[in-house]
Every structure is written in C-alpha cells, then in structure tokens.
C-alpha atoms as a PDB file:
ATOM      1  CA  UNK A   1     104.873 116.675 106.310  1.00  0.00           C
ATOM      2  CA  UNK A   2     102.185 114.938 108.165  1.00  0.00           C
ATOM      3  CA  UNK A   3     102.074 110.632 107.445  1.00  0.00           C
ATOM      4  CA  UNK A   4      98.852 109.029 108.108  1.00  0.00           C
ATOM      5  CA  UNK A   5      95.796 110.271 110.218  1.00  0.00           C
ATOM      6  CA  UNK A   6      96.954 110.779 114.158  1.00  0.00           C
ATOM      7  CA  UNK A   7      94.657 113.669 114.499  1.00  0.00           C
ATOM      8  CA  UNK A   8      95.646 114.153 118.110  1.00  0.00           C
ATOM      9  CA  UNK A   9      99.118 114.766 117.589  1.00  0.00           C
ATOM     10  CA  UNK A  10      98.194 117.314 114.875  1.00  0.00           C
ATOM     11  CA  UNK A  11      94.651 118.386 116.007  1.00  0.00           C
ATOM     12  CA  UNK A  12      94.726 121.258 112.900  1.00  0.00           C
ATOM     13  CA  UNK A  13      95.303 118.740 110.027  1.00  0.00           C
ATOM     14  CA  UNK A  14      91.801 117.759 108.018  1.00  0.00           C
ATOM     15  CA  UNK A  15      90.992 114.881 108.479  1.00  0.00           C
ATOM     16  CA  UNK A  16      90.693 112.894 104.857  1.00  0.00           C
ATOM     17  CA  UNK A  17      87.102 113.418 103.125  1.00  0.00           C
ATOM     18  CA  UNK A  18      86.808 109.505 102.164  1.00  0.00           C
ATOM     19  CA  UNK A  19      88.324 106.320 103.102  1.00  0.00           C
ATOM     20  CA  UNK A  20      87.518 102.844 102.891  1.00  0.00           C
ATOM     21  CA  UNK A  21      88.068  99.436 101.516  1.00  0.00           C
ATOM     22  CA  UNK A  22      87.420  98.833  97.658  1.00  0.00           C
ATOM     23  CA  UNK A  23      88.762  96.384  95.362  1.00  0.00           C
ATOM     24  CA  UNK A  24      91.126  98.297  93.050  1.00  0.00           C
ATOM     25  CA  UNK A  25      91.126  96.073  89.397  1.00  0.00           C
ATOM     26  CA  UNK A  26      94.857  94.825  88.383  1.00  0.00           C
ATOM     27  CA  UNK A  27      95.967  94.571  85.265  1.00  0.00           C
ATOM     28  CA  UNK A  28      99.313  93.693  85.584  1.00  0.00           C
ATOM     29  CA  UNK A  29     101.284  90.570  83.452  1.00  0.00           C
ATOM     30  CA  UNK A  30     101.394  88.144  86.011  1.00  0.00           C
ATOM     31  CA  UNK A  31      98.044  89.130  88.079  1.00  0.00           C
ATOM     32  CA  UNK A  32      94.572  89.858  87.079  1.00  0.00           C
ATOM     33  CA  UNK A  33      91.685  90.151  88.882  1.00  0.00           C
ATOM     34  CA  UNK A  34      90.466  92.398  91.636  1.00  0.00           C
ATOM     35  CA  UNK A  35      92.293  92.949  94.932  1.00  0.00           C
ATOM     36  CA  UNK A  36      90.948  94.647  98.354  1.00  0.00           C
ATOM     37  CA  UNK A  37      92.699  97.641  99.350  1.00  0.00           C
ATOM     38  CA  UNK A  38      92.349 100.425 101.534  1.00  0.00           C
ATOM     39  CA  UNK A  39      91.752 103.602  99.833  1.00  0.00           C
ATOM     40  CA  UNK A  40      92.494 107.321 101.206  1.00  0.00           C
ATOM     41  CA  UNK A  41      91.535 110.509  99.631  1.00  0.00           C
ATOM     42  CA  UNK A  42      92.614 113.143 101.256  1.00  0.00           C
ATOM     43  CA  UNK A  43      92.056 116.792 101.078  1.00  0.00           C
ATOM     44  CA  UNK A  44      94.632 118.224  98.559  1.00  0.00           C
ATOM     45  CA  UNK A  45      93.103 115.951  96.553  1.00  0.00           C
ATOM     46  CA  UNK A  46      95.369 113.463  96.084  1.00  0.00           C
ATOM     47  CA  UNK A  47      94.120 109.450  96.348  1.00  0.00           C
ATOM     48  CA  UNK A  48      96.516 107.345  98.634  1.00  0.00           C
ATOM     49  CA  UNK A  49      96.009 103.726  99.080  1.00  0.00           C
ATOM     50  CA  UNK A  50      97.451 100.868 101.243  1.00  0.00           C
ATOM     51  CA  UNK A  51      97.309  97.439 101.331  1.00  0.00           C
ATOM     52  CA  UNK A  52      95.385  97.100 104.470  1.00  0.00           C
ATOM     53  CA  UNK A  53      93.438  99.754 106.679  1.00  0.00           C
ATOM     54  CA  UNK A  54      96.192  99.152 109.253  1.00  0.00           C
ATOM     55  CA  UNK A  55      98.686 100.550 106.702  1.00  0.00           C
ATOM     56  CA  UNK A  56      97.779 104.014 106.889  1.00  0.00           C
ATOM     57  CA  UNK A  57      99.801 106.440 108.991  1.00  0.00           C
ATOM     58  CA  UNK A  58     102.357 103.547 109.500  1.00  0.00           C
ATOM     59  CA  UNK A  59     103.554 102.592 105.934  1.00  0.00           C
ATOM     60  CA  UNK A  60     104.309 104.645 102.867  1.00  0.00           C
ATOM     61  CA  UNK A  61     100.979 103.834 100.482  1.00  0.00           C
ATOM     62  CA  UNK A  62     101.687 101.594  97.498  1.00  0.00           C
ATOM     63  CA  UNK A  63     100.682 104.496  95.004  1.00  0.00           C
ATOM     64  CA  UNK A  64      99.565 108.027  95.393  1.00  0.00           C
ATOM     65  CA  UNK A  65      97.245 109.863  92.027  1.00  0.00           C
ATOM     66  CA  UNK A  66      96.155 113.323  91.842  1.00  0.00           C
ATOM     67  CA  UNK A  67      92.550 112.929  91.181  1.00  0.00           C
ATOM     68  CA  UNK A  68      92.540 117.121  89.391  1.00  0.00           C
ATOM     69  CA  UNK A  69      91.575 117.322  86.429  1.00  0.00           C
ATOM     70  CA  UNK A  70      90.907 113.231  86.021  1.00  0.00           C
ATOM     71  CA  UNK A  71      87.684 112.030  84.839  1.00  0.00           C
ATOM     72  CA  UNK A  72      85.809 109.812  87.091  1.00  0.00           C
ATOM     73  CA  UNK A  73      82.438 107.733  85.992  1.00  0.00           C
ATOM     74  CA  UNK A  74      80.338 104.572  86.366  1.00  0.00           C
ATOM     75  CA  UNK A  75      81.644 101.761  84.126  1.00  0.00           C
ATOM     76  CA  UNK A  76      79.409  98.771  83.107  1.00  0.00           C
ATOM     77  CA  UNK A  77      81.980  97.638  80.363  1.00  0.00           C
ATOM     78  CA  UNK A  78      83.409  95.184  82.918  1.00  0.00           C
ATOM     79  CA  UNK A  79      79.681  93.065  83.431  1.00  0.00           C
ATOM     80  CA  UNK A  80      80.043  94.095  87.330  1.00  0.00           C
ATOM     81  CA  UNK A  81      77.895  96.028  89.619  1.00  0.00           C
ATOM     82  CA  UNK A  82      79.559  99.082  91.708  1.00  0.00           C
ATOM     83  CA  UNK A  83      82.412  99.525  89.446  1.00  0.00           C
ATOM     84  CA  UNK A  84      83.460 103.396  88.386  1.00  0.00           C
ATOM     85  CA  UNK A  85      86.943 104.146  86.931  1.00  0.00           C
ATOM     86  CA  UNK A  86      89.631 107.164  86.965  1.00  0.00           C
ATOM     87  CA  UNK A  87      91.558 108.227  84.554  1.00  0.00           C
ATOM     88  CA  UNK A  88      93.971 110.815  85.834  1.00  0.00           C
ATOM     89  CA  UNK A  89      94.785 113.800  84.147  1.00  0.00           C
ATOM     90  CA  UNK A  90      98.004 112.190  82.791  1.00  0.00           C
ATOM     91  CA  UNK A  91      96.243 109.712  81.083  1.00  0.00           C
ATOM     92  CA  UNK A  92      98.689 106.790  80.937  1.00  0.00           C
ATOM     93  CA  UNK A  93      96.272 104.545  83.302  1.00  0.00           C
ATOM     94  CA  UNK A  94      92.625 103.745  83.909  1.00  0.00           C
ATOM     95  CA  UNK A  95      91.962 102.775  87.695  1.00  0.00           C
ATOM     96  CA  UNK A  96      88.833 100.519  88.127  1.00  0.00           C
ATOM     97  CA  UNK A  97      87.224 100.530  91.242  1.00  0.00           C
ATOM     98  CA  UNK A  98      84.397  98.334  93.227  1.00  0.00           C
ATOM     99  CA  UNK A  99      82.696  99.237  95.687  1.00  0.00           C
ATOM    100  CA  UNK A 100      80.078  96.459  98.332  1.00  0.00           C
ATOM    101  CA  UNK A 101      76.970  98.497  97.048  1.00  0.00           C
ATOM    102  CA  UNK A 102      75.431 101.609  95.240  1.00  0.00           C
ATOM    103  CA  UNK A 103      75.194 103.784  97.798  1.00  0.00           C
ATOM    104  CA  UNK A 104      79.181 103.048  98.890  1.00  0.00           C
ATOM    105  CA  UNK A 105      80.020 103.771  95.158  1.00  0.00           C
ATOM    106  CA  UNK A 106      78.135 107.235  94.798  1.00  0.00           C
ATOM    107  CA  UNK A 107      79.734 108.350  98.009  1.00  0.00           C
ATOM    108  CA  UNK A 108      82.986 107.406  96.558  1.00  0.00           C
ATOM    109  CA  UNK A 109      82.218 109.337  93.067  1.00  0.00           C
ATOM    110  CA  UNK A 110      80.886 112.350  95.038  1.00  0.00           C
ATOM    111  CA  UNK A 111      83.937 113.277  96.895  1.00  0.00           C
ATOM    112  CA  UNK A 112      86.669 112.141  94.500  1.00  0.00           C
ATOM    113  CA  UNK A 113      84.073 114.235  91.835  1.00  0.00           C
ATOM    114  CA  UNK A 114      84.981 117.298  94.476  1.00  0.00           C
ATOM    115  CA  UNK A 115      88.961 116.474  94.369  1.00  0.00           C
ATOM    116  CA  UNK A 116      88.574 116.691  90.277  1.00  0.00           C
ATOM    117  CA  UNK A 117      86.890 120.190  90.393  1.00  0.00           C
ATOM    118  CA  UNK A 118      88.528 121.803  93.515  1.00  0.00           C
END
C-alpha cells in the first residue's frame, strides 16, 4: 500500500484529483465550530484528511470516507457562504465543508461529484 503522495518513489501511482485546505464543521460535545484541515481525495474515491498539509504522506489521516454512493450539495442552512455537505452512503454523519470562495467550492463539488458516480 502506498501512504501519502511521493510520486517519485512510485512514479505509476495517480496522483490525488483534489486537495486542499477547508474548514471541516465539528460537531462534537466539547467543540463546535469550524476547524482548518487539509483535505485529500484521492482516486479510489475515498476522502482522506489531515490536520495540516504537512501531514500527508507522513501521518495516518484523522478519518478516511468513501465518498460512493454519498450525496454531496450546497448548504445555505448554516447562514455561511461556500459551505456544501456529504453525507456518505452509510448515513450515520453529515460532513460540512467551507471552502475561501465559490469557485474553490465548485471545484471541490465537481470532483468529489466524480468519486460519488465512478
């Protein structure tokens, strides 16, 4: 199994088909609020993300999702530009994401929109 993006040591592995910072919503009991972190979505699909961009390839990522099947959209029920959710095909969380502008967001919806119709 290949960890993380060192495309020299394996020159045949694809690279990922979207990655950048967004702020991932948490809804856990002791934090709310929105928190920056590095987001991965490689091409089997699956969404990885890490706490920081330096993360990646180095540390295991704090969750992994398998965006098939999932239903991605914009979201306005949270009063904030740039946010779209995922619900994954399991359906026992919503992921709320936020991304710096428009254009960031739809390029985000457009490839993880290719990982839930493969």
């Amino acid at each position: 199994m290949v960890v993380g993006s060192d495309i020299s040591r394996y020159p045949n592995t694809p690279r990922p088909t979207c990655r950048g910072y967004l702020h991932k919503r948490t809804q856990s009991a002791i934090l709310k609020g929105w928190r920056k972190r590095w987001f991965v979505l490689k091409h089997d699909g699956y969404l990885h993300y890490y706490k920081h961009k330096k993360d990646e390839g180095k540390c295991r990522p704090l969750e992994v999702t398998k965006l098939e099947g999932a239903e991605i959209g914009v979201d306005t029920s949270l009063g904030k530009p740039f946010v779209f959710k995922c619900i994954p095909q399991n359906g026992n969380r919503i992921f709320y994401f936020c991304a710096t502008s428009n254009q960031e967001m739809k390029r985000w919806l457009e490839a993880m929109d290719k990982a839930v119709h493969p």
